[in-house]
PDB file of N, CA and C in Angstrom:
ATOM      1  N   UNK A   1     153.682  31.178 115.394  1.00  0.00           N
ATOM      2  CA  UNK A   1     153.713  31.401 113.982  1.00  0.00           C
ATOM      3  C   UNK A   1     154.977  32.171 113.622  1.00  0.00           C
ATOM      4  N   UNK A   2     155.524  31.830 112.893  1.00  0.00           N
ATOM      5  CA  UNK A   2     157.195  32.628 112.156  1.00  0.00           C
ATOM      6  C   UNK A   2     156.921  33.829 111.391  1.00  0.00           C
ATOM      7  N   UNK A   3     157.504  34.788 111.623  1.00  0.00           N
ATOM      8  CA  UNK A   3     157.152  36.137 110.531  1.00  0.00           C
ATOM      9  C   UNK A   3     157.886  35.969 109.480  1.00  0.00           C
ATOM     10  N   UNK A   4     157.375  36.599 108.674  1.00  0.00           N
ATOM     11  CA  UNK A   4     157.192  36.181 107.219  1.00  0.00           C
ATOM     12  C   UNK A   4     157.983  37.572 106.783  1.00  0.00           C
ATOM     13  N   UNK A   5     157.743  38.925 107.418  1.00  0.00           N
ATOM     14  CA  UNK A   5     158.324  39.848 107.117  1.00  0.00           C
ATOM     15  C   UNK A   5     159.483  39.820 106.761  1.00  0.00           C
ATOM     16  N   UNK A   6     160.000  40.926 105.643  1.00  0.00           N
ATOM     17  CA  UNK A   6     161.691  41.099 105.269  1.00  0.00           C
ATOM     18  C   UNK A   6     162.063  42.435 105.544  1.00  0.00           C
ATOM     19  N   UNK A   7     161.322  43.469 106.289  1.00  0.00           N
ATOM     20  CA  UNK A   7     161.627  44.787 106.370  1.00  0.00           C
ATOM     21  C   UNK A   7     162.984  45.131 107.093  1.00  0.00           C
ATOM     22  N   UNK A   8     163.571  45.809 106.237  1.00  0.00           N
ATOM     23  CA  UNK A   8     164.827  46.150 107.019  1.00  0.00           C
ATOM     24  C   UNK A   8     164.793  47.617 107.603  1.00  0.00           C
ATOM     25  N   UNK A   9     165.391  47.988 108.493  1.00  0.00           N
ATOM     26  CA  UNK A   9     165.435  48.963 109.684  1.00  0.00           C
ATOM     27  C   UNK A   9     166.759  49.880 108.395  1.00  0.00           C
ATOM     28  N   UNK A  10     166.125  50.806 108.244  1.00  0.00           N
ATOM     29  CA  UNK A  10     166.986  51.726 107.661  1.00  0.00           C
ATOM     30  C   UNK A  10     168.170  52.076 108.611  1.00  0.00           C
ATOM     31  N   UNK A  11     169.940  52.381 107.924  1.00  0.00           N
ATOM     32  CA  UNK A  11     170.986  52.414 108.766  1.00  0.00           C
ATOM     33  C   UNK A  11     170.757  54.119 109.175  1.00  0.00           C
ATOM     34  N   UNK A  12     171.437  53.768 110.147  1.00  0.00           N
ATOM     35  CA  UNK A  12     171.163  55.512 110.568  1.00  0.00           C
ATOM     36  C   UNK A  12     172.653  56.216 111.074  1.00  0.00           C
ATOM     37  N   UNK A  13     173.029  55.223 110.476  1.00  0.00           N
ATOM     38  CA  UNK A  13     174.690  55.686 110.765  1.00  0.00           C
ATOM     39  C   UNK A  13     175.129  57.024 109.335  1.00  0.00           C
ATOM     40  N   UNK A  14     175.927  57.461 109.900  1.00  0.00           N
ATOM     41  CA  UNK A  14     176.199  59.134 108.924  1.00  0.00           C
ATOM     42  C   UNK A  14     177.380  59.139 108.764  1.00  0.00           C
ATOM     43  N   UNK A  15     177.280  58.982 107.069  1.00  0.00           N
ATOM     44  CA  UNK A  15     178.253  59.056 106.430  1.00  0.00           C
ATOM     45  C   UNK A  15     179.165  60.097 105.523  1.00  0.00           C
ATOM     46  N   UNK A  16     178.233  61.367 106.681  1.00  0.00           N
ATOM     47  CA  UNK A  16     178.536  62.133 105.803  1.00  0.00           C
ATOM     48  C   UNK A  16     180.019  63.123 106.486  1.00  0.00           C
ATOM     49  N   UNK A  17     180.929  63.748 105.636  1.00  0.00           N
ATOM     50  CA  UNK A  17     182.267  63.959 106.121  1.00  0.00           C
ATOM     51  C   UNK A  17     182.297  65.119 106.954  1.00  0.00           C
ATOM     52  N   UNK A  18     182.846  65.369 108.048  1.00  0.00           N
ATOM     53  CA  UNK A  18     182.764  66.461 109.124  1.00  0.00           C
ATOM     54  C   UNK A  18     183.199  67.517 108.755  1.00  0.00           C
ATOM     55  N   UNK A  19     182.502  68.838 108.969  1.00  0.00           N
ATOM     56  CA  UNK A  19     182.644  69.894 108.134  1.00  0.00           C
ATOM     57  C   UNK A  19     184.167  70.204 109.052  1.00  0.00           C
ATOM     58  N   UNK A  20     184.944  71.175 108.051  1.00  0.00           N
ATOM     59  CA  UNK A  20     185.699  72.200 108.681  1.00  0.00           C
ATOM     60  C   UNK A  20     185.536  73.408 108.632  1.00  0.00           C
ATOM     61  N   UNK A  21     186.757  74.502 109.546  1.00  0.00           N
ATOM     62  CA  UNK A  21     186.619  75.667 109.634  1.00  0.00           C
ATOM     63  C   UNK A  21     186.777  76.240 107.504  1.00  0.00           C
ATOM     64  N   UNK A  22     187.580  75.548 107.156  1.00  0.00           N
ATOM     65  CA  UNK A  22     187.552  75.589 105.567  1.00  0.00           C
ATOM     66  C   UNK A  22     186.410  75.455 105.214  1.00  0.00           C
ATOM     67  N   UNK A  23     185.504  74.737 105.153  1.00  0.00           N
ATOM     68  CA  UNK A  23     184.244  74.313 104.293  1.00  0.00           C
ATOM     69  C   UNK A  23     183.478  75.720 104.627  1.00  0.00           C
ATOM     70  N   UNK A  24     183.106  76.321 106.210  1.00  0.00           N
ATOM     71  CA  UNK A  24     182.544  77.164 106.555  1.00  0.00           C
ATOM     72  C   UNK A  24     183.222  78.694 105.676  1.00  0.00           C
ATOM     73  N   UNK A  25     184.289  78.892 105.867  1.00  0.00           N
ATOM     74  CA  UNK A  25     185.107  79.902 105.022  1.00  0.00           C
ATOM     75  C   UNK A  25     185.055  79.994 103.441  1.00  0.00           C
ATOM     76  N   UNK A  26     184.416  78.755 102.620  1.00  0.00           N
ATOM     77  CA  UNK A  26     184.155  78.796 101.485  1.00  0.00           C
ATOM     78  C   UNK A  26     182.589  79.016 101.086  1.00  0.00           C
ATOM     79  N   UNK A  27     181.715  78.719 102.457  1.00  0.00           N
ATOM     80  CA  UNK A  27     180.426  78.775 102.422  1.00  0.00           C
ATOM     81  C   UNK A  27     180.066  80.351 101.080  1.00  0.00           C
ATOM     82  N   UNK A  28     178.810  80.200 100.808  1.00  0.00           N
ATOM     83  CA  UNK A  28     178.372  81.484 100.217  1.00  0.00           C
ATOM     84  C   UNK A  28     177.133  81.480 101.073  1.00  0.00           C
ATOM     85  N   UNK A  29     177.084  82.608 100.918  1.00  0.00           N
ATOM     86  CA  UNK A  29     176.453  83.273 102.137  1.00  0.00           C
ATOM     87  C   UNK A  29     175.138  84.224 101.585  1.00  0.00           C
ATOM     88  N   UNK A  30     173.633  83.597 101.485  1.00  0.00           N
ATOM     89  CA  UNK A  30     172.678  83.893 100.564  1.00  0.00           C
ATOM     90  C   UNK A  30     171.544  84.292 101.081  1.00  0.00           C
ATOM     91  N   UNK A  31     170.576  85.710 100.894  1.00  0.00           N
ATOM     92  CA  UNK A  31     169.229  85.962 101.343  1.00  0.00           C
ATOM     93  C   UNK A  31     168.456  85.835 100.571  1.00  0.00           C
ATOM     94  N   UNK A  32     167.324  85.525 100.504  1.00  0.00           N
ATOM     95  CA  UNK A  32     166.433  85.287  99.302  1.00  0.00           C
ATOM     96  C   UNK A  32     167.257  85.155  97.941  1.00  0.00           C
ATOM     97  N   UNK A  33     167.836  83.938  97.711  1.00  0.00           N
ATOM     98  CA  UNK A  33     168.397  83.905  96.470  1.00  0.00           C
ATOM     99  C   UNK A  33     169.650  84.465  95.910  1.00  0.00           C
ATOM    100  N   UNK A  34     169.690  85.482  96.688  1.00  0.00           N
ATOM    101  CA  UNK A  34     171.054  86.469  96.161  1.00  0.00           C
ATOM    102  C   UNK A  34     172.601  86.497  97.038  1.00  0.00           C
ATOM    103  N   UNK A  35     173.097  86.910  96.798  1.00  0.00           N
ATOM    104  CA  UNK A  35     174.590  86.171  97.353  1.00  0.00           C
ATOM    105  C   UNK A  35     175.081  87.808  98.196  1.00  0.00           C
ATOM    106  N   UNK A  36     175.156  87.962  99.433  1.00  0.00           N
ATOM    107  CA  UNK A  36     175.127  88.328  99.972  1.00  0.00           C
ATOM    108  C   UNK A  36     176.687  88.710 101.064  1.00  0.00           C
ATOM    109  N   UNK A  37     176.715  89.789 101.968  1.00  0.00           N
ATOM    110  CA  UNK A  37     177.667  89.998 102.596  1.00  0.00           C
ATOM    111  C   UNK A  37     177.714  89.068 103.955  1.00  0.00           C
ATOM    112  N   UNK A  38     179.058  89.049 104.665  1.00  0.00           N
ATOM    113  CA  UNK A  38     178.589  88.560 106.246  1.00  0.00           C
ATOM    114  C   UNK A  38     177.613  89.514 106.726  1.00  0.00           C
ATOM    115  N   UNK A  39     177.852  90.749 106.615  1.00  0.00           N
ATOM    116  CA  UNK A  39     177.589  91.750 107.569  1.00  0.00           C
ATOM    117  C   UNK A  39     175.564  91.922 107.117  1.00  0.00           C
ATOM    118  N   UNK A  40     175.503  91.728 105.795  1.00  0.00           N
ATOM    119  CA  UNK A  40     174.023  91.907 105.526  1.00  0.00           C
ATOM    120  C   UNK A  40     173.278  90.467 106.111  1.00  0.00           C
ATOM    121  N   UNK A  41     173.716  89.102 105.919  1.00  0.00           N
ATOM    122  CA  UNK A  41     173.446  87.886 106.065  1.00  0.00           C
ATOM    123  C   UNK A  41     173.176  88.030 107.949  1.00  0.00           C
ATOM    124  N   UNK A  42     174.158  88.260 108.475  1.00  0.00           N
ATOM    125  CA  UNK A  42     173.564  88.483 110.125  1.00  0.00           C
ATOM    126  C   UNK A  42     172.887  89.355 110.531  1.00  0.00           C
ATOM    127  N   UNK A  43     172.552  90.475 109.511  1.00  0.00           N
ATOM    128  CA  UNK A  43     171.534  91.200 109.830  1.00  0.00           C
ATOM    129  C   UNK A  43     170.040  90.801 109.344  1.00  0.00           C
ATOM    130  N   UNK A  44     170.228  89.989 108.686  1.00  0.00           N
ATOM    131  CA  UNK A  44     168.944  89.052 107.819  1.00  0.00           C
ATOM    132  C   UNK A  44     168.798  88.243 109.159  1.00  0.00           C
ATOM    133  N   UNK A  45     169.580  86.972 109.380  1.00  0.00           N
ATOM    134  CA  UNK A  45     169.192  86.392 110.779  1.00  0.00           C
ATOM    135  C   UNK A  45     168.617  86.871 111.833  1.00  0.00           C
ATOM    136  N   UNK A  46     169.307  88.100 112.089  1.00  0.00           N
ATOM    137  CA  UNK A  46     169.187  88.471 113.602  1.00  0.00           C
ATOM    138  C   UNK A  46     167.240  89.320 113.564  1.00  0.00           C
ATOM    139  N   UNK A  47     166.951  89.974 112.162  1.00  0.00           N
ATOM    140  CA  UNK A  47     165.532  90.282 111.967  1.00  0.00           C
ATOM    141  C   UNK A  47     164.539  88.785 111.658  1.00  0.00           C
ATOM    142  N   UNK A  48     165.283  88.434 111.335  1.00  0.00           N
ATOM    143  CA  UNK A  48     164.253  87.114 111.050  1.00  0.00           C
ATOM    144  C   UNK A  48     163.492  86.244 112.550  1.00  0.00           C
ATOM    145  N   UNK A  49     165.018  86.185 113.445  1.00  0.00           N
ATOM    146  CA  UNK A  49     164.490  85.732 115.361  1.00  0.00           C
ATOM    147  C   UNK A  49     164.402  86.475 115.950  1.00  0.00           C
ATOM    148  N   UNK A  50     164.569  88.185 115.597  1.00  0.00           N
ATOM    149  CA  UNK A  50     164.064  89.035 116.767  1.00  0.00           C
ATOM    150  C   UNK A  50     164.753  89.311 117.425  1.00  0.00           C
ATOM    151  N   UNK A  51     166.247  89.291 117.240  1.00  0.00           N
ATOM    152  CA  UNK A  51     167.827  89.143 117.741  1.00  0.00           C
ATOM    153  C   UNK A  51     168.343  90.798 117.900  1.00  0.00           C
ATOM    154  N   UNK A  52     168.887  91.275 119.058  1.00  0.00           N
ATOM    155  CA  UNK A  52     168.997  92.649 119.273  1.00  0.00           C
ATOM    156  C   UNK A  52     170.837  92.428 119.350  1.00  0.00           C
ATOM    157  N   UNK A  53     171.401  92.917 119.041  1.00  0.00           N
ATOM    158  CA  UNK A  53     172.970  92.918 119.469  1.00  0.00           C
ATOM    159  C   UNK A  53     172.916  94.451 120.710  1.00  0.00           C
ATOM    160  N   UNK A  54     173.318  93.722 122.075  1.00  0.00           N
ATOM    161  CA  UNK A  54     173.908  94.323 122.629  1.00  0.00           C
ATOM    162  C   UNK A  54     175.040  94.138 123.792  1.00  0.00           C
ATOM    163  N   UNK A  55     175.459  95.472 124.142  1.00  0.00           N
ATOM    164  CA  UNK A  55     176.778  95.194 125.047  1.00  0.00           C
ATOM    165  C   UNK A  55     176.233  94.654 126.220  1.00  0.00           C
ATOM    166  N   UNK A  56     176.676  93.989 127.202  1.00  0.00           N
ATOM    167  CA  UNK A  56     176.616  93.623 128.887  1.00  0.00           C
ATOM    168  C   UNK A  56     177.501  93.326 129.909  1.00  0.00           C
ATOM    169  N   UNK A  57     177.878  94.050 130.695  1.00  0.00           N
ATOM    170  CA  UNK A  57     178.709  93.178 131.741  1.00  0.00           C
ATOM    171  C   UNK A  57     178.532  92.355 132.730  1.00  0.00           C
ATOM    172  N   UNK A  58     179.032  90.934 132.507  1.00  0.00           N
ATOM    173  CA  UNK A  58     178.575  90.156 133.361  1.00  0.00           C
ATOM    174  C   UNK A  58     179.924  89.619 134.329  1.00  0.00           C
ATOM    175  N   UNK A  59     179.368  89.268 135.194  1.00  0.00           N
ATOM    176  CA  UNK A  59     180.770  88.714 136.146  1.00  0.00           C
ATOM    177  C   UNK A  59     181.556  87.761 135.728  1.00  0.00           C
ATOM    178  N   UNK A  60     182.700  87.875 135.698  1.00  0.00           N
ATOM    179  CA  UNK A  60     183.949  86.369 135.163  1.00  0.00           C
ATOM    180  C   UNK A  60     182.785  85.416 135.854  1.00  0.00           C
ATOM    181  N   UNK A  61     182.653  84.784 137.027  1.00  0.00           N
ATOM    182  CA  UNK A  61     182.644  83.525 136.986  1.00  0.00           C
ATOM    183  C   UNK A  61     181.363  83.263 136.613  1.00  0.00           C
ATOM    184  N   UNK A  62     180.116  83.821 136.160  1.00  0.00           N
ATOM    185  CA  UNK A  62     178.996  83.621 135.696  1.00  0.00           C
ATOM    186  C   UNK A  62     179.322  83.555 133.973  1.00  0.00           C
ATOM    187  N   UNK A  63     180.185  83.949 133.369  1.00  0.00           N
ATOM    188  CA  UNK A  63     180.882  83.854 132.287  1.00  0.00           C
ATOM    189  C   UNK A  63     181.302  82.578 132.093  1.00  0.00           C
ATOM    190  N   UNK A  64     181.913  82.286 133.398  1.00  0.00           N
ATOM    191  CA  UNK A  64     183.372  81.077 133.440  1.00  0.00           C
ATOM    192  C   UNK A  64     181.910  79.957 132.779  1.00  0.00           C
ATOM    193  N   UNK A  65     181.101  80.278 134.201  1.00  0.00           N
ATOM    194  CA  UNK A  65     179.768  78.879 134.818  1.00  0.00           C
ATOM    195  C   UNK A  65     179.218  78.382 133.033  1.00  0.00           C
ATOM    196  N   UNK A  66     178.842  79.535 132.534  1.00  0.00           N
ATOM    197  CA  UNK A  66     177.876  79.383 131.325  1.00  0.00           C
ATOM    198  C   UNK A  66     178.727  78.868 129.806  1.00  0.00           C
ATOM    199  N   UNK A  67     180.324  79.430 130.020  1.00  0.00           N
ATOM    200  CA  UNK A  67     181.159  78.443 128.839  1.00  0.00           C
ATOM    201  C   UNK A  67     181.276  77.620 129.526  1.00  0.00           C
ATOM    202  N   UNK A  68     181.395  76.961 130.860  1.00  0.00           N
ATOM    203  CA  UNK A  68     181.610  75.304 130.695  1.00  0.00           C
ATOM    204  C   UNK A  68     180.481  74.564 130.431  1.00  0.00           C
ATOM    205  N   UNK A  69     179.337  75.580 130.583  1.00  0.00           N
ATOM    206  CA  UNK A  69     177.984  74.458 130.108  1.00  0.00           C
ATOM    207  C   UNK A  69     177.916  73.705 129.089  1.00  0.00           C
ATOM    208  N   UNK A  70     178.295  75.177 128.083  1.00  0.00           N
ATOM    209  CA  UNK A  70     178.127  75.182 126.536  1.00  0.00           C
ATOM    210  C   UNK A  70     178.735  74.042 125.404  1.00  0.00           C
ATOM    211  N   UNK A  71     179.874  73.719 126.208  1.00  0.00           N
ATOM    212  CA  UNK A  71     180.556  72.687 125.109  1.00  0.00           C
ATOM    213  C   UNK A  71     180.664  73.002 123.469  1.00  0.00           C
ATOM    214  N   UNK A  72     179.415  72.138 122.616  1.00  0.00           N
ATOM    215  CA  UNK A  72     179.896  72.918 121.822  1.00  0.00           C
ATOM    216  C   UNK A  72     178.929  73.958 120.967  1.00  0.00           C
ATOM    217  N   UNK A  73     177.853  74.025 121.893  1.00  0.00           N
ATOM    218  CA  UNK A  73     177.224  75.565 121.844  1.00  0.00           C
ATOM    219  C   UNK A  73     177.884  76.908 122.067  1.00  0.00           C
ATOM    220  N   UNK A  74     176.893  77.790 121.843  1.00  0.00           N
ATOM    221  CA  UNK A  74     177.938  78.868 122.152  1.00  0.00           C
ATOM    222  C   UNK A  74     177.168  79.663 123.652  1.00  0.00           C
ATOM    223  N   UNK A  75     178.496  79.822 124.217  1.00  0.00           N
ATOM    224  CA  UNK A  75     177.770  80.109 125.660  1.00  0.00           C
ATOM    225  C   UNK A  75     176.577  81.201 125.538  1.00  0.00           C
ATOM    226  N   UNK A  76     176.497  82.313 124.449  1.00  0.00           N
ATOM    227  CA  UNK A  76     175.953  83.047 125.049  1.00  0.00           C
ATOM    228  C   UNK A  76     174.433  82.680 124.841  1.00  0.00           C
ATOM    229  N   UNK A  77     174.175  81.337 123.750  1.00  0.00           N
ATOM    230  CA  UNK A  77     172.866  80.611 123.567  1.00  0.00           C
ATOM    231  C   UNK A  77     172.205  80.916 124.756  1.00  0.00           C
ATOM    232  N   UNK A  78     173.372  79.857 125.684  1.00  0.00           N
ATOM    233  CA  UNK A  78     173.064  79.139 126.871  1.00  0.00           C
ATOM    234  C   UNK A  78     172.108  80.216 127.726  1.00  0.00           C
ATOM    235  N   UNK A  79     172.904  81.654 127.621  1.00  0.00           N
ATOM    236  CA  UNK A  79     172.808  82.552 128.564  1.00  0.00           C
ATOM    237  C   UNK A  79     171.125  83.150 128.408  1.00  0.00           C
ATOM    238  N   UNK A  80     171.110  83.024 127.113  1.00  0.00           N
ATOM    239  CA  UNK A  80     169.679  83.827 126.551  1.00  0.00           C
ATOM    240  C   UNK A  80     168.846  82.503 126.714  1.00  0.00           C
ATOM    241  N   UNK A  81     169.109  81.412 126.865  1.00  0.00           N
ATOM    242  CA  UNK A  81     167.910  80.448 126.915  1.00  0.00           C
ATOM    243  C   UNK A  81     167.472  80.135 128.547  1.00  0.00           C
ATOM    244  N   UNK A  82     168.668  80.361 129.075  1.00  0.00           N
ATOM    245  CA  UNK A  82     168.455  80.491 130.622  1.00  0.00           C
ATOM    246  C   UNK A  82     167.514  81.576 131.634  1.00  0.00           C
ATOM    247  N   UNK A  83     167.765  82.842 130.706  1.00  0.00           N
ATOM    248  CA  UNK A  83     167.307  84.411 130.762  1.00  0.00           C
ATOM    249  C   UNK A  83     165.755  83.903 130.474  1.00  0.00           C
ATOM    250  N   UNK A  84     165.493  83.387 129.194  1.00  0.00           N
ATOM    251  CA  UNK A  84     164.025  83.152 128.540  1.00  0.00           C
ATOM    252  C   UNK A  84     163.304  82.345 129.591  1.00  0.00           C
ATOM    253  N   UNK A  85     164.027  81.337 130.120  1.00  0.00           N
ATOM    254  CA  UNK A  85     163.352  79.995 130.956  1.00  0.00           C
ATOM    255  C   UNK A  85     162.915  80.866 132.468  1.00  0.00           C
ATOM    256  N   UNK A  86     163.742  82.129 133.162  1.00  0.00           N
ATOM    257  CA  UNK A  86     163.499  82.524 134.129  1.00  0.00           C
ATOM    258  C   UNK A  86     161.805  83.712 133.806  1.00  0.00           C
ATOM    259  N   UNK A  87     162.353  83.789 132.853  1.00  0.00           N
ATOM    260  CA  UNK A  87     160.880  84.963 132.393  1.00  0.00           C
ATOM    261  C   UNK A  87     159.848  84.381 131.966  1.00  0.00           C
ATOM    262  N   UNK A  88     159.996  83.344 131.469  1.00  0.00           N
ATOM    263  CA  UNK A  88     158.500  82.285 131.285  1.00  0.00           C
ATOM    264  C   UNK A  88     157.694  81.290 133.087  1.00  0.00           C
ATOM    265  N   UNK A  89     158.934  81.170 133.322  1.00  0.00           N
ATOM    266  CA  UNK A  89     158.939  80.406 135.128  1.00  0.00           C
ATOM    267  C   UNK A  89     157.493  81.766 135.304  1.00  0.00           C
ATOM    268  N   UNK A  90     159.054  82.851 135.325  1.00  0.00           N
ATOM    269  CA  UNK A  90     158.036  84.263 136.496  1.00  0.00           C
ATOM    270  C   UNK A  90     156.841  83.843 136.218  1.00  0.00           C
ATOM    271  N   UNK A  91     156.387  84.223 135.033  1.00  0.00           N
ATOM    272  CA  UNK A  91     155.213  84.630 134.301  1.00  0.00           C
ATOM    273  C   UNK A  91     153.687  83.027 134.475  1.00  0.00           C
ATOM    274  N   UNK A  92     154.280  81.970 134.406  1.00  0.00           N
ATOM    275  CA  UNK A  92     153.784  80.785 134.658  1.00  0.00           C
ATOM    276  C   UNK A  92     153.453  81.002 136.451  1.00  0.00           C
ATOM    277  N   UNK A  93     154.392  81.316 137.060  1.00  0.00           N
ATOM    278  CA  UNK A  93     153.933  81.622 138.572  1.00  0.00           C
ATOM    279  C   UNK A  93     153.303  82.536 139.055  1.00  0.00           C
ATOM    280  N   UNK A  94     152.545  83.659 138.099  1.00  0.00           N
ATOM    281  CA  UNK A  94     151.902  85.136 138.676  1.00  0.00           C
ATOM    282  C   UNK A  94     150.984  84.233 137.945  1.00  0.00           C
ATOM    283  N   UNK A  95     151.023  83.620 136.843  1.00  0.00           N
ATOM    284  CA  UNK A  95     149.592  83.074 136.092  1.00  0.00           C
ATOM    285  C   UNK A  95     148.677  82.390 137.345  1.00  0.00           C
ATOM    286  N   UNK A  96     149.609  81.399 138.054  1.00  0.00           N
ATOM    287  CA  UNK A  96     149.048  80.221 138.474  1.00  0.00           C
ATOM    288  C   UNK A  96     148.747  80.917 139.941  1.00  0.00           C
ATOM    289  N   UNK A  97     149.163  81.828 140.407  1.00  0.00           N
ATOM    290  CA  UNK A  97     149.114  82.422 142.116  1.00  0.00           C
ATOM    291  C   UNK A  97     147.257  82.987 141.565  1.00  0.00           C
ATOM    292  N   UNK A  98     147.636  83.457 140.562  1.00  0.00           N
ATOM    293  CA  UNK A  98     146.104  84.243 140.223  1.00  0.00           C
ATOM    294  C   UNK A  98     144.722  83.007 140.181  1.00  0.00           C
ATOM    295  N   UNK A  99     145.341  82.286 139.110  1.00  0.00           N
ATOM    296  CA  UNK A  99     143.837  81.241 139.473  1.00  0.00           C
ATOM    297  C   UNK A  99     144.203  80.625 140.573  1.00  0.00           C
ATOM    298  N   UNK A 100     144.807  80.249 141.421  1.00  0.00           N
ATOM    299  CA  UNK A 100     144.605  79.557 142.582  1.00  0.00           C
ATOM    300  C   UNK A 100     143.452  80.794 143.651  1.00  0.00           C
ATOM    301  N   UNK A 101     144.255  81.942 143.798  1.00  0.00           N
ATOM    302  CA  UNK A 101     143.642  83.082 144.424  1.00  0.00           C
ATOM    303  C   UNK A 101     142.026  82.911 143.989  1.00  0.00           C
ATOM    304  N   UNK A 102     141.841  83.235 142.767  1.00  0.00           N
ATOM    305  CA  UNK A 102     140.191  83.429 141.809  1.00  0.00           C
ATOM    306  C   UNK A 102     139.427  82.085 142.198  1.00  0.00           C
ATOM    307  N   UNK A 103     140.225  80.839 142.157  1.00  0.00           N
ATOM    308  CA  UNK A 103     139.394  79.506 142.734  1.00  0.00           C
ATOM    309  C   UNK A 103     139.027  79.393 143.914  1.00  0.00           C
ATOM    310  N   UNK A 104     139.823  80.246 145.124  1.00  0.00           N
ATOM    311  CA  UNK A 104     139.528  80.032 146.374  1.00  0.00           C
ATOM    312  C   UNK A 104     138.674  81.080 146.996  1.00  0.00           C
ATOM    313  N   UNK A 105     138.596  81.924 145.842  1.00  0.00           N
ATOM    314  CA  UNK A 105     137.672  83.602 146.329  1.00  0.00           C
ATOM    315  C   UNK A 105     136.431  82.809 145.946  1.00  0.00           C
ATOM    316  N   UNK A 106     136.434  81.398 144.653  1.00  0.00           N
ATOM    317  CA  UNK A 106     135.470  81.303 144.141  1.00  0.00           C
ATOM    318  C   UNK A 106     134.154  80.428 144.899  1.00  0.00           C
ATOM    319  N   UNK A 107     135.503  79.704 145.410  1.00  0.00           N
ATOM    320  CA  UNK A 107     135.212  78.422 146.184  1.00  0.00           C
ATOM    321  C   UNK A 107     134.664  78.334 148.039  1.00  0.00           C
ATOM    322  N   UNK A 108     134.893  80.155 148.435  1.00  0.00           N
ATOM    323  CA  UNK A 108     134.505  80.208 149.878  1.00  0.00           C
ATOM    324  C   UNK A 108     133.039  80.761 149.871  1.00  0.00           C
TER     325      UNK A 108
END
């Protein structure tokens, strides 16, 4: 039987023009409505995710390792999402040592 349908597949191609460092430099910069400083606007962000600014020293080539990841992230994303993934691992592996332990105390 032949389909009868005419649905077309919406284009998903983007037409929209690539920002520049200009467009970003003209940005206005707004918290609830009101037009705002850099310096108040990243302090709005950084309370909004729970974001601490602090200093660290880390070794050049663990530096070097984490900007070539990044491309065109910013390395130190990389660094805090890497940090997060090792502290959820830990925490997933003391979870799971425990019920295995509690199933086999349960199970003898």
């Amino acid at each position: 039987m032949k389909s009868t349908s005419t649905t077309k597949m919406p284009d998903t191609s983007d037409d929209a023009p690539r920002l520049t460092q200009a467009d970003f430099d003209r940005a206005r910069l707004r918290v609830a409505g009101k037009d705002v400083s850099r310096a108040e606007w990243q302090s709005s962000v950084r309370a909004r995710v729970g974001k601490q600014r602090i200093n660290i020293m880390l070794d050049a080539p663990i530096v070097e390792h984490f900007k070539a990841m990044a491309g065109e992230r910013g390395y130190q994303t990389i660094i805090n999402d890497t940090l997060r993934r090792v502290i959820e691992t830990g925490i997933l592996e003391a979870n799971l040592r425990r019920i295995i332990r509690e199933e086999l105390a349960h199970n003898s």
